[in-house]
PDB file of N, CA and C in Angstrom:
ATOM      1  N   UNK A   1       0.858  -1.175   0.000  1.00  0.00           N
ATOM      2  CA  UNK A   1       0.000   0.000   0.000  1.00  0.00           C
ATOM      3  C   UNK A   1       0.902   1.236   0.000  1.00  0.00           C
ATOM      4  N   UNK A   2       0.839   2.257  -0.625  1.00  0.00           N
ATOM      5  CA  UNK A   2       1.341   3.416  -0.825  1.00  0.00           C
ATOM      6  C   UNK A   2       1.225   4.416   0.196  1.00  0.00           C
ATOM      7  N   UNK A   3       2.205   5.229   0.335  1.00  0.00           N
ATOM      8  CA  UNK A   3       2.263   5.679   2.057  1.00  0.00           C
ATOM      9  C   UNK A   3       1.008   7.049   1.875  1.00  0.00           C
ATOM     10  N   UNK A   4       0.482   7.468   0.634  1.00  0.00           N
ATOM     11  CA  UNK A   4      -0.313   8.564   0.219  1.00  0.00           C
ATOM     12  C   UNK A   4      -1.645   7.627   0.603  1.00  0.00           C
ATOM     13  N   UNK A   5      -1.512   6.894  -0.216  1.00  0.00           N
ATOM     14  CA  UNK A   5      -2.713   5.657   0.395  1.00  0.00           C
ATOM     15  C   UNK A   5      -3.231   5.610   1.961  1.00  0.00           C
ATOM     16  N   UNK A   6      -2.259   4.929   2.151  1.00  0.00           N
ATOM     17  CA  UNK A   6      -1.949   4.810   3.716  1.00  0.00           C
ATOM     18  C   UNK A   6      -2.680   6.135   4.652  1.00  0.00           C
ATOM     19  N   UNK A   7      -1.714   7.062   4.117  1.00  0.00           N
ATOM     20  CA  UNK A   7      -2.039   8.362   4.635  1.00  0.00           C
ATOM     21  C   UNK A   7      -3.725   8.591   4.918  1.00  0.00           C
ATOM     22  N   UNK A   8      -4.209   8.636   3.639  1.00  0.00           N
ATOM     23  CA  UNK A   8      -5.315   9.230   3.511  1.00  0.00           C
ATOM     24  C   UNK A   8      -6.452   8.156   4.467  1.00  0.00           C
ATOM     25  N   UNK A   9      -6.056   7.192   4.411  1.00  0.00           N
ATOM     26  CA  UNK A   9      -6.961   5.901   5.177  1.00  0.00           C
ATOM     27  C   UNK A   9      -6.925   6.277   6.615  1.00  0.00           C
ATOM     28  N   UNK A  10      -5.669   6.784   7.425  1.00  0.00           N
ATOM     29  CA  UNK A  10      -5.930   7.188   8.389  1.00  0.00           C
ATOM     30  C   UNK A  10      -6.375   8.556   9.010  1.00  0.00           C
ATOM     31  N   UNK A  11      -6.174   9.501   7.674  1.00  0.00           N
ATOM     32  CA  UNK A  11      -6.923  10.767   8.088  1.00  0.00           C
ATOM     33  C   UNK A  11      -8.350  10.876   8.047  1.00  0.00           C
ATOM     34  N   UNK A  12      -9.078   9.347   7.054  1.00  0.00           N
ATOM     35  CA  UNK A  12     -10.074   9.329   6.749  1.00  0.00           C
ATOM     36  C   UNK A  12     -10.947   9.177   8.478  1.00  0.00           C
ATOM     37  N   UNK A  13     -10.064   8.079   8.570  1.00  0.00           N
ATOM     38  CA  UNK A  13     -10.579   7.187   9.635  1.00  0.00           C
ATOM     39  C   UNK A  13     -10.531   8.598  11.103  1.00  0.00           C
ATOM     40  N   UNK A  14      -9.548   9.181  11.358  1.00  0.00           N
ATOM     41  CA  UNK A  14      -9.934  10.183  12.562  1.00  0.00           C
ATOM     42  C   UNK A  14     -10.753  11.200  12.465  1.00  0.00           C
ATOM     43  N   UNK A  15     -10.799  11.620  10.733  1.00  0.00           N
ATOM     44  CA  UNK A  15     -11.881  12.576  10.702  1.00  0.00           C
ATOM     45  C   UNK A  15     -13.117  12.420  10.819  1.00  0.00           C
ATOM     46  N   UNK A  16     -13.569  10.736  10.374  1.00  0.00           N
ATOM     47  CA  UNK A  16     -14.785  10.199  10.577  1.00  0.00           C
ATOM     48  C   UNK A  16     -14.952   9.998  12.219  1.00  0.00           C
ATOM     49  N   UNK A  17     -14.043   9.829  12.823  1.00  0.00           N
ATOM     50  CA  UNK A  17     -13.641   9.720  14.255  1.00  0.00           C
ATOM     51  C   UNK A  17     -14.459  10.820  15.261  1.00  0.00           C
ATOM     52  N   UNK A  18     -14.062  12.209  14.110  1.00  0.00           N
ATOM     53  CA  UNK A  18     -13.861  13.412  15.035  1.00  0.00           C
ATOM     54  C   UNK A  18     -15.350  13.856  14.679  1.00  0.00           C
ATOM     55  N   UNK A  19     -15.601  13.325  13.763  1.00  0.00           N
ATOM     56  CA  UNK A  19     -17.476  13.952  13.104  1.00  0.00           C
ATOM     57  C   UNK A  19     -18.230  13.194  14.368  1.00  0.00           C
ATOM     58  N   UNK A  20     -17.972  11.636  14.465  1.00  0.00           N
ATOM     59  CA  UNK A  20     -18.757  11.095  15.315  1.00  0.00           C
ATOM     60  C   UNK A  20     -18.989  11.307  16.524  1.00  0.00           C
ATOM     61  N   UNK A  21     -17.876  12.291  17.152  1.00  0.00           N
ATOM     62  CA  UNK A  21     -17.377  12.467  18.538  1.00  0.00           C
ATOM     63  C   UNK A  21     -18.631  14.224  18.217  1.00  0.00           C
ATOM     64  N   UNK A  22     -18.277  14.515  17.524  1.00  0.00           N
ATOM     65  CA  UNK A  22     -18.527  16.185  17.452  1.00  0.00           C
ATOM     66  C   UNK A  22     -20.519  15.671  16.983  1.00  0.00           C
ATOM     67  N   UNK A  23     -21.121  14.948  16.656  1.00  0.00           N
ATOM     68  CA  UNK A  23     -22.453  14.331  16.298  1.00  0.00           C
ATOM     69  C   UNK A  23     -22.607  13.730  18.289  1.00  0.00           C
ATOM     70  N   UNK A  24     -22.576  12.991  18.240  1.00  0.00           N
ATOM     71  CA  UNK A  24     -22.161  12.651  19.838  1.00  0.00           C
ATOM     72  C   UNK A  24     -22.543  14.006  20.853  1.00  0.00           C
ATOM     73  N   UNK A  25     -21.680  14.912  20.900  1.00  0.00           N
ATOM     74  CA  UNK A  25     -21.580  15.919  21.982  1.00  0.00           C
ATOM     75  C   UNK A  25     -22.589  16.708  21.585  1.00  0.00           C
ATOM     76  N   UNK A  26     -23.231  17.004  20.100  1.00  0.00           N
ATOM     77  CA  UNK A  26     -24.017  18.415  19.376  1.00  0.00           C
ATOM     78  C   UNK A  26     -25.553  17.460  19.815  1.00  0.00           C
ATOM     79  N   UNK A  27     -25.762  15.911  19.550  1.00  0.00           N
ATOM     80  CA  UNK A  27     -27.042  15.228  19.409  1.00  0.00           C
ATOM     81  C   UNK A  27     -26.793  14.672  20.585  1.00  0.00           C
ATOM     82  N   UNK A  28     -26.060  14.064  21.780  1.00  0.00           N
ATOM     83  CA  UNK A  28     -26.412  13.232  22.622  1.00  0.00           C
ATOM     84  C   UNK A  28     -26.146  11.304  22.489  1.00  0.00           C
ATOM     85  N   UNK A  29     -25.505  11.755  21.010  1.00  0.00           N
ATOM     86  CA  UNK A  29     -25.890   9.699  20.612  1.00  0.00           C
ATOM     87  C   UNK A  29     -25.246   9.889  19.256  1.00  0.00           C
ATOM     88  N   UNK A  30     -24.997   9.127  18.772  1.00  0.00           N
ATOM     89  CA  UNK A  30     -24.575   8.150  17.439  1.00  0.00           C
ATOM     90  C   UNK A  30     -25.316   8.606  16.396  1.00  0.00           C
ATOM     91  N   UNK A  31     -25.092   8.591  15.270  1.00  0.00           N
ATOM     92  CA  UNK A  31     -26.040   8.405  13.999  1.00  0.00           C
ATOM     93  C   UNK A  31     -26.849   7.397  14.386  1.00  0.00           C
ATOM     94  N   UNK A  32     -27.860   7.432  13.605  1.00  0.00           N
ATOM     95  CA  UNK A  32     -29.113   6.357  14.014  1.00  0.00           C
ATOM     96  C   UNK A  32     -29.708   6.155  12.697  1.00  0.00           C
ATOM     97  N   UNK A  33     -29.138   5.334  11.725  1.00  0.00           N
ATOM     98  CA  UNK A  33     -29.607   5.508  10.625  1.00  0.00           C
ATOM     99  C   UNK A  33     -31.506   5.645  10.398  1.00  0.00           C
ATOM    100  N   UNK A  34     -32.193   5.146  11.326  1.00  0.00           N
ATOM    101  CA  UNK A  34     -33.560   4.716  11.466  1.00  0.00           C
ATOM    102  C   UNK A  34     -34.146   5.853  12.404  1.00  0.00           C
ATOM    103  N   UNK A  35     -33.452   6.998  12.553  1.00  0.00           N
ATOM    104  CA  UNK A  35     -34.077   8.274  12.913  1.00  0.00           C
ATOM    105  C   UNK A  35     -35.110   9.370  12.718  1.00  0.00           C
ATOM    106  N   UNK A  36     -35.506   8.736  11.924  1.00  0.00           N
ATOM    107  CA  UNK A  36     -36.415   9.349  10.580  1.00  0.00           C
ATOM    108  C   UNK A  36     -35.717  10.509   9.648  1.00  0.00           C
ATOM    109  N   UNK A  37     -34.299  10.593  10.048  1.00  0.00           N
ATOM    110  CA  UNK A  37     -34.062  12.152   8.330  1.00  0.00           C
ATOM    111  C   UNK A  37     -34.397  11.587   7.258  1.00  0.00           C
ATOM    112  N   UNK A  38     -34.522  12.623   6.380  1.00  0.00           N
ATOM    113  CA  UNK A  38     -33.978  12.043   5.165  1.00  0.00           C
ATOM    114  C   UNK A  38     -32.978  12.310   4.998  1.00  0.00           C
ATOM    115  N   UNK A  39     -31.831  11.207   5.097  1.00  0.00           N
ATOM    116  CA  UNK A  39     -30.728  11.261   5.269  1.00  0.00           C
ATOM    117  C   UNK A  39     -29.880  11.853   3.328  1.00  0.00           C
ATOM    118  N   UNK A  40     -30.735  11.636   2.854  1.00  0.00           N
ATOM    119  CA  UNK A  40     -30.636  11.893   0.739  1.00  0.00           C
ATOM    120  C   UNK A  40     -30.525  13.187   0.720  1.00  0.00           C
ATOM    121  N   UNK A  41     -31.611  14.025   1.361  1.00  0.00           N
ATOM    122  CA  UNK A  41     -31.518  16.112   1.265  1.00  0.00           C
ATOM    123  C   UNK A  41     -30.354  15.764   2.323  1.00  0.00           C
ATOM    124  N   UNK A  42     -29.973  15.419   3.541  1.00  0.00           N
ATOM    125  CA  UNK A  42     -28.878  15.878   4.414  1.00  0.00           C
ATOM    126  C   UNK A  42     -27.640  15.517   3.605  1.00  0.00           C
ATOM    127  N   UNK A  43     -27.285  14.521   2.892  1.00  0.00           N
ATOM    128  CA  UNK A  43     -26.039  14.590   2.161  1.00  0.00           C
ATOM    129  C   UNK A  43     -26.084  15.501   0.973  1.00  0.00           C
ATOM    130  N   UNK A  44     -26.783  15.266   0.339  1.00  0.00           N
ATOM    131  CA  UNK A  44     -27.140  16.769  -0.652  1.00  0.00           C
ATOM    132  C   UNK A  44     -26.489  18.498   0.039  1.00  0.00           C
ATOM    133  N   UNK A  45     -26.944  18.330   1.178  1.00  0.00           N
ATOM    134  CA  UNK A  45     -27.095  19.865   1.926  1.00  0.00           C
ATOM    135  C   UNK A  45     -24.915  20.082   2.520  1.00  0.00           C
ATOM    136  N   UNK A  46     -25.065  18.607   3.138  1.00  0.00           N
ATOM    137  CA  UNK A  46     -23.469  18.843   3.056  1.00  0.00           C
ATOM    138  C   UNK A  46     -22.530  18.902   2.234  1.00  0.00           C
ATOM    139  N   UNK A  47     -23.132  18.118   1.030  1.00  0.00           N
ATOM    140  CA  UNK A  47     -22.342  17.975  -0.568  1.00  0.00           C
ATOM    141  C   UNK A  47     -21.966  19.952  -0.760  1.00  0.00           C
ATOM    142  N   UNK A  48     -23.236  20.667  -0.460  1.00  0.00           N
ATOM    143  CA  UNK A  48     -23.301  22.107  -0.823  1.00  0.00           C
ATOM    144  C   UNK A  48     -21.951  22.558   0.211  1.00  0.00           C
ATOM    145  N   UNK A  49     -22.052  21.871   1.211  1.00  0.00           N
ATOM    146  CA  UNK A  49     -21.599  23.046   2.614  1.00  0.00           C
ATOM    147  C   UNK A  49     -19.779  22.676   1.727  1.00  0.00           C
ATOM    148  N   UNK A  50     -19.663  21.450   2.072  1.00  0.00           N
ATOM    149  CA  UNK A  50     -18.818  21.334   1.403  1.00  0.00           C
ATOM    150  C   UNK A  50     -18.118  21.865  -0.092  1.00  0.00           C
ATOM    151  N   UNK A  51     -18.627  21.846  -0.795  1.00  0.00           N
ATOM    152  CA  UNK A  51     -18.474  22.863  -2.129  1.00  0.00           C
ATOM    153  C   UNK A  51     -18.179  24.254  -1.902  1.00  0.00           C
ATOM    154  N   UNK A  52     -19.240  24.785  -1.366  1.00  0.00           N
ATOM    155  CA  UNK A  52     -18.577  26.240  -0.526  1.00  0.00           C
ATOM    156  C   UNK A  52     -17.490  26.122   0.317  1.00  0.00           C
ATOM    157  N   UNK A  53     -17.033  25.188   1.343  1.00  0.00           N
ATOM    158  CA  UNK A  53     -15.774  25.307   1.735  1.00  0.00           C
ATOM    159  C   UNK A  53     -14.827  25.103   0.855  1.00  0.00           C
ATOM    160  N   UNK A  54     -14.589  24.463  -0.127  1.00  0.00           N
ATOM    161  CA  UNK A  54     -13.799  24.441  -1.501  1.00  0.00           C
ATOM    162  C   UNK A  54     -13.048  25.428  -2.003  1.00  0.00           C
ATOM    163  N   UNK A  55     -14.648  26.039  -2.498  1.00  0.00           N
ATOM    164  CA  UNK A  55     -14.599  27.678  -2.684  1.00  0.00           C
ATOM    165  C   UNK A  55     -13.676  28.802  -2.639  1.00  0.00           C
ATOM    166  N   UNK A  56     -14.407  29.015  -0.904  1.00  0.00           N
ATOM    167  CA  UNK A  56     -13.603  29.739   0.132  1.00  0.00           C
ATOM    168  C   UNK A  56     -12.309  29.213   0.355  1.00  0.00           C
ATOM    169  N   UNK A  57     -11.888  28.392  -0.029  1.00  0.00           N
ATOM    170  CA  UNK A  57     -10.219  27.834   0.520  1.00  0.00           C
ATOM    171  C   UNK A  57      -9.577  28.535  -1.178  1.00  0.00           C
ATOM    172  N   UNK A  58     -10.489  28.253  -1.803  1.00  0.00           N
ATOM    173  CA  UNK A  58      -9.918  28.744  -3.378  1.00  0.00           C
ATOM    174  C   UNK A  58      -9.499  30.371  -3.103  1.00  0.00           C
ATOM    175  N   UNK A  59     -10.463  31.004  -2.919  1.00  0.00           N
ATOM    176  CA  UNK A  59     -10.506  32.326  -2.949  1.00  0.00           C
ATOM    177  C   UNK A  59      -9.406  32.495  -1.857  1.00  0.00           C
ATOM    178  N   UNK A  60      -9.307  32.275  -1.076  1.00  0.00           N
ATOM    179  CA  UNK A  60      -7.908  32.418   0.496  1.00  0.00           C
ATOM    180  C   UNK A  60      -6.633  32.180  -0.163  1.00  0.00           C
ATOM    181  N   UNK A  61      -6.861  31.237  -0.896  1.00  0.00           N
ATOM    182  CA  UNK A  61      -5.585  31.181  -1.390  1.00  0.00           C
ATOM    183  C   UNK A  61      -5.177  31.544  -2.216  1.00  0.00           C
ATOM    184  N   UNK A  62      -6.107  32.660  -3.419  1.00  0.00           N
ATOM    185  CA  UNK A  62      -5.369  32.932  -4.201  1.00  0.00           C
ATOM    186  C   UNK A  62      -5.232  33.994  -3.487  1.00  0.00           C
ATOM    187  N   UNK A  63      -5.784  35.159  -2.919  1.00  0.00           N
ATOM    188  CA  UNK A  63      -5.427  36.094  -1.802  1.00  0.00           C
ATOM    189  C   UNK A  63      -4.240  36.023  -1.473  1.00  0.00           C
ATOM    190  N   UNK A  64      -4.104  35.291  -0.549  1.00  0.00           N
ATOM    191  CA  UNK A  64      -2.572  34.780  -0.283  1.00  0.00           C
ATOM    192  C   UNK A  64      -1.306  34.910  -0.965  1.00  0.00           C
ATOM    193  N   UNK A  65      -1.710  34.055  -2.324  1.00  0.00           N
ATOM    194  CA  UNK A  65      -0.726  33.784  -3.272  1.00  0.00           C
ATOM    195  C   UNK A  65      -0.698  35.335  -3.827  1.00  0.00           C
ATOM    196  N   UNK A  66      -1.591  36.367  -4.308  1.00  0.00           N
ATOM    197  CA  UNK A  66      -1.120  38.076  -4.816  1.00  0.00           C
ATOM    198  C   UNK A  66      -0.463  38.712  -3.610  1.00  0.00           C
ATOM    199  N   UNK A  67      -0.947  38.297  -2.557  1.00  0.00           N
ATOM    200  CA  UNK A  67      -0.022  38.969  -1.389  1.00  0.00           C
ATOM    201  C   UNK A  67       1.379  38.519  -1.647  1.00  0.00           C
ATOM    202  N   UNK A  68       1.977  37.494  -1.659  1.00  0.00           N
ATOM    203  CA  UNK A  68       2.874  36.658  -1.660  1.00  0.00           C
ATOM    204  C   UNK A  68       3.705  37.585  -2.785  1.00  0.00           C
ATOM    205  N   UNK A  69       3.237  37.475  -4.150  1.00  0.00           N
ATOM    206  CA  UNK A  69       3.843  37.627  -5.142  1.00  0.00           C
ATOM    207  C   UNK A  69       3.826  39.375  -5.341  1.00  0.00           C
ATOM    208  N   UNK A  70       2.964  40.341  -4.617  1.00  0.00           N
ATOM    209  CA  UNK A  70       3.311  41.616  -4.377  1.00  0.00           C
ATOM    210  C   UNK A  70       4.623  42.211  -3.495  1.00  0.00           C
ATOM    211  N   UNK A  71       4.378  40.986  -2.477  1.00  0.00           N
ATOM    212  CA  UNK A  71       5.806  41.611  -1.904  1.00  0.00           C
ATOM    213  C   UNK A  71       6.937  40.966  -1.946  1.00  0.00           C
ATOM    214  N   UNK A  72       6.749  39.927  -3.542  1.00  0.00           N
ATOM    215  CA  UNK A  72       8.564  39.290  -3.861  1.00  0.00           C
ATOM    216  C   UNK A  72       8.618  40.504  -4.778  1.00  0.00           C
ATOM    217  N   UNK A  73       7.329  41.295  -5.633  1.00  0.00           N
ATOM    218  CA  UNK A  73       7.971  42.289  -6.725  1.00  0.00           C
ATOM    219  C   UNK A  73       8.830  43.315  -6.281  1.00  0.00           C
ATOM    220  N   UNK A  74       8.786  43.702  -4.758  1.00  0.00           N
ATOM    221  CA  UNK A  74       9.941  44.861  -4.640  1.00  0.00           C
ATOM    222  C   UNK A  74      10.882  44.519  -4.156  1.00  0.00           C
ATOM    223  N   UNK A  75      12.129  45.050  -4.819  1.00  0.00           N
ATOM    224  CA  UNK A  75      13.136  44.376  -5.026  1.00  0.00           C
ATOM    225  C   UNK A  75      14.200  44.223  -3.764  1.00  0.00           C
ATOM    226  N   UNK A  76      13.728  45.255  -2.689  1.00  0.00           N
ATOM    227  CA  UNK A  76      14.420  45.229  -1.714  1.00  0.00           C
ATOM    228  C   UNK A  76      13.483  44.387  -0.399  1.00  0.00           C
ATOM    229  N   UNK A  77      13.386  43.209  -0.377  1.00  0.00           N
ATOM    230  CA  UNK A  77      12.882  42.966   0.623  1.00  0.00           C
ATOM    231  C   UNK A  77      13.278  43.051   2.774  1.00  0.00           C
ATOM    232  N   UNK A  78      12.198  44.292   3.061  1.00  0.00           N
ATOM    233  CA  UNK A  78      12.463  44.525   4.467  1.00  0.00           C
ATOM    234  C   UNK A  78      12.383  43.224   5.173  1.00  0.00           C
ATOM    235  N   UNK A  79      12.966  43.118   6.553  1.00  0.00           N
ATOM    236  CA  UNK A  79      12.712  42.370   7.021  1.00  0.00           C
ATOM    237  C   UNK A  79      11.302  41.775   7.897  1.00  0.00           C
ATOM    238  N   UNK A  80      10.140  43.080   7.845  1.00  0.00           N
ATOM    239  CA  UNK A  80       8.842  42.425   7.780  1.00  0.00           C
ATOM    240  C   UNK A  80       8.301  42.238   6.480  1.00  0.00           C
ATOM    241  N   UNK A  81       8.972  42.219   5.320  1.00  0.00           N
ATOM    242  CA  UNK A  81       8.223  41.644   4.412  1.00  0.00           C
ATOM    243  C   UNK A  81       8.544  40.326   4.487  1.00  0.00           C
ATOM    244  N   UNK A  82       9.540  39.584   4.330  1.00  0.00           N
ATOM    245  CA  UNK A  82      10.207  37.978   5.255  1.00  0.00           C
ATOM    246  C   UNK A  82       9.123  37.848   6.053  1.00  0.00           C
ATOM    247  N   UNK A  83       8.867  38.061   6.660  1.00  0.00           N
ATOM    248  CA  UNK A  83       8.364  37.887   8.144  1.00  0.00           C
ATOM    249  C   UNK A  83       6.832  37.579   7.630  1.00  0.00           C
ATOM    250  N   UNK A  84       6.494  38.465   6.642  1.00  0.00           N
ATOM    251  CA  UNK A  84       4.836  38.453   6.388  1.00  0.00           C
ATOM    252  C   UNK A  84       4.679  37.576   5.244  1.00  0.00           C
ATOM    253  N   UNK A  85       6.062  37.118   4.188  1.00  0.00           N
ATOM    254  CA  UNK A  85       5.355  35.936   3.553  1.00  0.00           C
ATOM    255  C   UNK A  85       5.570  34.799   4.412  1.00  0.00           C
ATOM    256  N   UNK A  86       6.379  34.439   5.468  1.00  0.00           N
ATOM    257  CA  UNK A  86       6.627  33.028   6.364  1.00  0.00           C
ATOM    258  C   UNK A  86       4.549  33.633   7.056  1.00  0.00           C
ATOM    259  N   UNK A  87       4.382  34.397   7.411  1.00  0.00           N
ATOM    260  CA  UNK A  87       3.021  34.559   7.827  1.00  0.00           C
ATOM    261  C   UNK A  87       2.514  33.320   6.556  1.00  0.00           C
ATOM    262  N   UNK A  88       2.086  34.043   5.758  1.00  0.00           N
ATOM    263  CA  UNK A  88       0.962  33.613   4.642  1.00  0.00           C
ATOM    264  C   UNK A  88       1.599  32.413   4.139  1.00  0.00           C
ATOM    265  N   UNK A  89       2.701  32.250   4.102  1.00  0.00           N
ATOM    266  CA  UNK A  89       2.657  30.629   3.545  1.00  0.00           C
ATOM    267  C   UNK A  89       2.300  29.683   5.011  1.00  0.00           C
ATOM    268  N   UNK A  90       2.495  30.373   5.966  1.00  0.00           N
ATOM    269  CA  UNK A  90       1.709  29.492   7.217  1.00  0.00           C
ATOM    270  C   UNK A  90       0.768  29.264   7.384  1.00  0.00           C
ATOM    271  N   UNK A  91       0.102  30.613   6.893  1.00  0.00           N
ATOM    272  CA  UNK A  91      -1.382  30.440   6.186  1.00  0.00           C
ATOM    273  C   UNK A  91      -1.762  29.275   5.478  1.00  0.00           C
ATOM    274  N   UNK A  92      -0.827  29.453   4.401  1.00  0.00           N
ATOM    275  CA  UNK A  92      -1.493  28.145   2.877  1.00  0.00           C
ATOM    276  C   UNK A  92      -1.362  26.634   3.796  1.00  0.00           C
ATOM    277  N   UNK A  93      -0.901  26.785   4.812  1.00  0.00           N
ATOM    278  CA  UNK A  93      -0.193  25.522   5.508  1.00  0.00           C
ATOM    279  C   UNK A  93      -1.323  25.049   5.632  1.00  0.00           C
ATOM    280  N   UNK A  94      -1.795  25.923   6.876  1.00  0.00           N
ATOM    281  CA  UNK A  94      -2.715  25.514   7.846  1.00  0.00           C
ATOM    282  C   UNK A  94      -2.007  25.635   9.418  1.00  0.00           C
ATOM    283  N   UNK A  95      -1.072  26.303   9.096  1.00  0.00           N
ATOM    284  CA  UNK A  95      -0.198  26.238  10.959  1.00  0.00           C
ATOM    285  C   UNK A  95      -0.762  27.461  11.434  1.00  0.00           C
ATOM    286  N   UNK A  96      -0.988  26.640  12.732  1.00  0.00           N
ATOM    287  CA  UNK A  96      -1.581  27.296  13.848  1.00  0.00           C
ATOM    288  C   UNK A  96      -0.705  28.780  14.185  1.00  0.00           C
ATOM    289  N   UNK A  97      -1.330  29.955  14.247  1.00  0.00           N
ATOM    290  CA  UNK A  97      -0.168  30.738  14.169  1.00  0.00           C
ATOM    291  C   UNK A  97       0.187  30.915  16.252  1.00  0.00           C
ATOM    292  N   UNK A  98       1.047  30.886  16.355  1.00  0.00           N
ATOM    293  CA  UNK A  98       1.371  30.742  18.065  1.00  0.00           C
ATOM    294  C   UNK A  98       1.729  32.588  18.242  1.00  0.00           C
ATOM    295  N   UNK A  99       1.115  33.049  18.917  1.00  0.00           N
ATOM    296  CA  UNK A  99       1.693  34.655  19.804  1.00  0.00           C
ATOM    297  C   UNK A  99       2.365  34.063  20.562  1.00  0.00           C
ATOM    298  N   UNK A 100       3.250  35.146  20.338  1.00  0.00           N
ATOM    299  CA  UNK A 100       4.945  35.358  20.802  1.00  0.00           C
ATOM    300  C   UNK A 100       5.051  36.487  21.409  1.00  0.00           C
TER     301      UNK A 100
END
């Protein structure tokens, strides 16, 4: 099995982990498939939520990326311009930013 493989099987598995835990604490209990939703519009409705988070990660990042590439165009880079692309590519990361 391929370690990308691999990878993704276990991020699958804690994120499904972390939905069930976060369904759990928001409802009191488990999915219940026999709950009465219609569970067909609720995946539909997250298919959407999801698509919009897509989106929005699209749009952040290209943000990001003109910030990025505005302040490699001047030619003298200060030392908070350093400072503010290690920001925004921490951004594209996803790292937690820590105050200092």
């Amino acid at each position: 099995m391929s370690d990308h493989l691999q990878n993704s099987i276990v991020s699958f598995a804690e994120t499904a982990r972390s939905q069930e835990d976060k369904g759990i604490s928001k409802y009191g209990k488990k999915l219940e498939p026999l709950d009465g939703y219609d569970w067909l519009q609720m995946a539909k409705e997250e298919q959407v939520d999801g698509f919009q988070y897509l989106e929005a990660e699209a749009v952040k990042r290209k943000h990001i990326a003109t910030r990025i590439r505005a302040l490699i165009e001047h030619s003298t880079l200060a030392r908070w311009s350093k400072s503010e692309i290690n920001h925004l590519l921490d951004e594209l990361e996803g790292v937690e930013n820590i105050v200092k």
